[in-house]
C-alpha atoms as a PDB file:
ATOM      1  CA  UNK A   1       9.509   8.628  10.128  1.00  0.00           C
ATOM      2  CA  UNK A   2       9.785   4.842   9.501  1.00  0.00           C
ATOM      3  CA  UNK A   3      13.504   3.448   9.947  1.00  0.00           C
ATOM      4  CA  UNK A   4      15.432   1.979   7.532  1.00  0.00           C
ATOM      5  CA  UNK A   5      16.729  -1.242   7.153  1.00  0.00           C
ATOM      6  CA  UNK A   6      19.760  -2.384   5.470  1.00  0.00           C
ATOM      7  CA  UNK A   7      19.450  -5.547   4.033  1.00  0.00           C
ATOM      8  CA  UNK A   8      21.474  -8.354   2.680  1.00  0.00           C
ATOM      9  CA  UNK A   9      21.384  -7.178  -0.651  1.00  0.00           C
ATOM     10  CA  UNK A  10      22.902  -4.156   0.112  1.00  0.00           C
ATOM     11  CA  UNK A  11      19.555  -2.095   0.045  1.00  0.00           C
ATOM     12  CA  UNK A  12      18.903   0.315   2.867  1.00  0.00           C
ATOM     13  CA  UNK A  13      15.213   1.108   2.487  1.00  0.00           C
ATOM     14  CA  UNK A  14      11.885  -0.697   3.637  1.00  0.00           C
ATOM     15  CA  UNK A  15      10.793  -3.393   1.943  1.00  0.00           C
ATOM     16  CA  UNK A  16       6.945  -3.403   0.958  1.00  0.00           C
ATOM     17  CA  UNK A  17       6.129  -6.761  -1.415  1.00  0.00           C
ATOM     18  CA  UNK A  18       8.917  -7.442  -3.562  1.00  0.00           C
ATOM     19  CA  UNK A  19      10.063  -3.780  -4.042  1.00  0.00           C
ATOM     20  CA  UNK A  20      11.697  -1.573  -1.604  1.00  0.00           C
ATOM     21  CA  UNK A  21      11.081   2.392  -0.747  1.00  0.00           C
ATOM     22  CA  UNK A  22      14.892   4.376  -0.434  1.00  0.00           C
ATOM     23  CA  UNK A  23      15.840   7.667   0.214  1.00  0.00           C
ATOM     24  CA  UNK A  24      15.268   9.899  -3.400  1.00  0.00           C
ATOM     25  CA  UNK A  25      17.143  12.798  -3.868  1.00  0.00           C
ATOM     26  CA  UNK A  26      16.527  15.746  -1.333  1.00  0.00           C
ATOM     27  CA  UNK A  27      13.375  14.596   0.628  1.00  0.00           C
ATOM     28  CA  UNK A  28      11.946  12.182  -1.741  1.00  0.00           C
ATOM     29  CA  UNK A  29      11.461   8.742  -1.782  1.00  0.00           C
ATOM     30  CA  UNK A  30      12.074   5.913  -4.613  1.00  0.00           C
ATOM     31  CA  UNK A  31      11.334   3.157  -5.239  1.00  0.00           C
ATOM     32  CA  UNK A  32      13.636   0.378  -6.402  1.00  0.00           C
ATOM     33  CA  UNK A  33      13.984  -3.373  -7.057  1.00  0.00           C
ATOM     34  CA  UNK A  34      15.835  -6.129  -5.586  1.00  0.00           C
ATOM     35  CA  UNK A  35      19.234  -5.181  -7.835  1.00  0.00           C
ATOM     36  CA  UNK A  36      18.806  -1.911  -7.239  1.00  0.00           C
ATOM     37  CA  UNK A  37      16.814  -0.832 -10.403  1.00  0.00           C
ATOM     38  CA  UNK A  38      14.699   1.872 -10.091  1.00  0.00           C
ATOM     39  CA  UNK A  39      11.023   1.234 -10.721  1.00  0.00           C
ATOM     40  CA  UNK A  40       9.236   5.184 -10.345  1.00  0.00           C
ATOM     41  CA  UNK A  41      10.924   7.963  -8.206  1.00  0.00           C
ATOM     42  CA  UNK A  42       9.969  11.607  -6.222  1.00  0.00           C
ATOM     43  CA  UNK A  43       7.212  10.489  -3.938  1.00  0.00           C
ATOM     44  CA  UNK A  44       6.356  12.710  -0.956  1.00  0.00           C
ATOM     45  CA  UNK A  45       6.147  10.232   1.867  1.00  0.00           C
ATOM     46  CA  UNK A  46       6.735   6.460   2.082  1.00  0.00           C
ATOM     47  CA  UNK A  47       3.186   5.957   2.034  1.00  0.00           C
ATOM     48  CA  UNK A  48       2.649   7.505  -1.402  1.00  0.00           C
ATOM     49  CA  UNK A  49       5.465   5.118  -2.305  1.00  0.00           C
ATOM     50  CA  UNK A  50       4.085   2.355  -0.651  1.00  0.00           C
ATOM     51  CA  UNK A  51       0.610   2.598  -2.127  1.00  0.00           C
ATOM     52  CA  UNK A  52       2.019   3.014  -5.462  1.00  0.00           C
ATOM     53  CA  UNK A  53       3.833  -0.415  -4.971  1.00  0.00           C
ATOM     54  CA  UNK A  54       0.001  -1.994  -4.027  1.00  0.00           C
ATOM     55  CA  UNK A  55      -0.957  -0.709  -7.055  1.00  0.00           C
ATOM     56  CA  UNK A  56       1.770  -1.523  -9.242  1.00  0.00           C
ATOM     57  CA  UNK A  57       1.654  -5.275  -8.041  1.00  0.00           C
ATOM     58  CA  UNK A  58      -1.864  -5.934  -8.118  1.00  0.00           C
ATOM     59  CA  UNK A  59      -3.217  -8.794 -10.372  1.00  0.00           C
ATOM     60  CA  UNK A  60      -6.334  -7.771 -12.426  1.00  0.00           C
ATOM     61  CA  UNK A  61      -8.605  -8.878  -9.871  1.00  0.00           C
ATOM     62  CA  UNK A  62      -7.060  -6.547  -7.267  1.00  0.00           C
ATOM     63  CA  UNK A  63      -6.913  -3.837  -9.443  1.00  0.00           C
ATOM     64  CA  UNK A  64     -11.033  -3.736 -10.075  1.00  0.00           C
ATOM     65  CA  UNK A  65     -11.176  -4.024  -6.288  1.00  0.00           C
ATOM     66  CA  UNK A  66      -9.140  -0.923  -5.743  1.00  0.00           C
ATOM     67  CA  UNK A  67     -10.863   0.934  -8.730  1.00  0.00           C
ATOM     68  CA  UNK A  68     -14.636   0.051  -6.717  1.00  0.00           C
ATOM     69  CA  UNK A  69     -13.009   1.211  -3.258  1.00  0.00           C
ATOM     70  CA  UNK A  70     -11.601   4.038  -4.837  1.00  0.00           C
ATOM     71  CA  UNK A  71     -15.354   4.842  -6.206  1.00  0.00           C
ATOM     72  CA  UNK A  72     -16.766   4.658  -2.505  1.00  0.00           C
ATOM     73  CA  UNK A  73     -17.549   7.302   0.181  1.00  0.00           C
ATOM     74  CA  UNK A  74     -15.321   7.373   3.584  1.00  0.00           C
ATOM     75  CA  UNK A  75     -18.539   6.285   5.470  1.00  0.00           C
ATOM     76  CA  UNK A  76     -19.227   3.439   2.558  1.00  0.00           C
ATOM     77  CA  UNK A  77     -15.370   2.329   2.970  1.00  0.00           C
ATOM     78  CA  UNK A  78     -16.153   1.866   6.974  1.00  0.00           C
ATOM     79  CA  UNK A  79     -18.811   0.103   6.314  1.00  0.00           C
ATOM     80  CA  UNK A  80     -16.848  -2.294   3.754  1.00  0.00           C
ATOM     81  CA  UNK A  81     -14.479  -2.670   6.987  1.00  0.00           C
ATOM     82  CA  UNK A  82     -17.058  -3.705   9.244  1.00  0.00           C
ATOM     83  CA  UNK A  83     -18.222  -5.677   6.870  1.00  0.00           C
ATOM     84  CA  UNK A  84     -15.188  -7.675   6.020  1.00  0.00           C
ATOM     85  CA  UNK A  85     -14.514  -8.056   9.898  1.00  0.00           C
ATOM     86  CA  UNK A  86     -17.562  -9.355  11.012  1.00  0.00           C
ATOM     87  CA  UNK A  87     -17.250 -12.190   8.424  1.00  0.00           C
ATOM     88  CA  UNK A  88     -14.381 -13.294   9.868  1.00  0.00           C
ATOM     89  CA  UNK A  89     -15.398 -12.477  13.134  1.00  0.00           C
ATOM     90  CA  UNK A  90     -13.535 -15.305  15.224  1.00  0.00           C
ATOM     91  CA  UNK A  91     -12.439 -17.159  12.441  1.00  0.00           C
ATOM     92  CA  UNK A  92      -8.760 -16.898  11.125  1.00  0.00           C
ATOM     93  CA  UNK A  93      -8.901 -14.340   7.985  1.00  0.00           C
ATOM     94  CA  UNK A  94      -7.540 -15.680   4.844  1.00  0.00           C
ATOM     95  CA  UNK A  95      -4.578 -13.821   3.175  1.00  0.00           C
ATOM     96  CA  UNK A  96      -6.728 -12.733   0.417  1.00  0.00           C
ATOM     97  CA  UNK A  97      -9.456 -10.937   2.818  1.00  0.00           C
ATOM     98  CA  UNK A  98      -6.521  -9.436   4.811  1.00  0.00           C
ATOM     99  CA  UNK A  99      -5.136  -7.542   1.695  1.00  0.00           C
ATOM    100  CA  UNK A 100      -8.503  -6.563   0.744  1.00  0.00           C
ATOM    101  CA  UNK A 101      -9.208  -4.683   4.165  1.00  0.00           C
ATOM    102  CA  UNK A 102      -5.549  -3.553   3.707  1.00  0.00           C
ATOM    103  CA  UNK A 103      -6.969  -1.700   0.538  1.00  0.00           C
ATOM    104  CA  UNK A 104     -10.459  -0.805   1.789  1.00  0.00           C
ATOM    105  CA  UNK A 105      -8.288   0.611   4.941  1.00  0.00           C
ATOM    106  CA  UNK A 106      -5.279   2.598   3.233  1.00  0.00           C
ATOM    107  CA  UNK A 107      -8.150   4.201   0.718  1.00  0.00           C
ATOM    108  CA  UNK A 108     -10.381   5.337   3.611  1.00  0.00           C
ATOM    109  CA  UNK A 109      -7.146   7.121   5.294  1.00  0.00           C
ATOM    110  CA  UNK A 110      -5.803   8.610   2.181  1.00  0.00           C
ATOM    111  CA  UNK A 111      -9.746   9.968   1.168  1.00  0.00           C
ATOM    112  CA  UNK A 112      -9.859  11.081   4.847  1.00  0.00           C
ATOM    113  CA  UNK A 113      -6.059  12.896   4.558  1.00  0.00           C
ATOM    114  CA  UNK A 114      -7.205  14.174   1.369  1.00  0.00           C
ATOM    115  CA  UNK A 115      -4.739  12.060  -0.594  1.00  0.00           C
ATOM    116  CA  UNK A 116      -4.048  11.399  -4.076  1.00  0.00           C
ATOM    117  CA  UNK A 117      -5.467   7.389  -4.733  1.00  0.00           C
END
């Protein structure tokens, strides 16, 4: 299991994007804000709570990207991976691509794990 951090504000979690994943009651994880507000509780792992923050924080344009991936097969996702890394083959990625092989990446394991996306 990851390790948590405590951090200045008095959070001990893991901070993914501008929310953080804490311990939920019994073994369940929540996730909260920076003052401590809770944003959506009982997830099963910190990567159910994780992806839920992706989601949560994506613009529109994100959000049709992650309902397309979603769509695809697991081979169709690896090939959306190659894809996006031999564009950038060499060349430094911009942020932009990163989070979309981020996406592409986390839906491919979760379909392969047999997770909810």
């Amino acid at each position: 299991m990851a390790k948590f951090k405590e951090y200045k504000n008095g959070i001990v979690g893991i901070k993914h994007g501008i929310y953080y994943v804490v311990s939920g009651e019994g073994k369940t994880f929540d996730i909260v804000d920076k003052e401590k507000n809770s944003i959506e509780k009982g997830f099963g792992s910190i990567g159910d709570a994780e992806w839920r923050i992706d989601k949560i924080t994506a613009d529109e344009e994100m959000r049709q990207y992650i309902d397309a991936a979603s769509q695809m097969t697991i081979g169709q996702l690896t090939g959306k991976m190659m894809e996006i890394f031999n564009t950038w083959d060499g060349k430094v990625m911009p942020k932009e691509e990163k989070k979309k092989l981020s996406i592409v990446e986390t839906i491919r394991n979760r379909k392969a794990k047999k997770l909810a996306i």
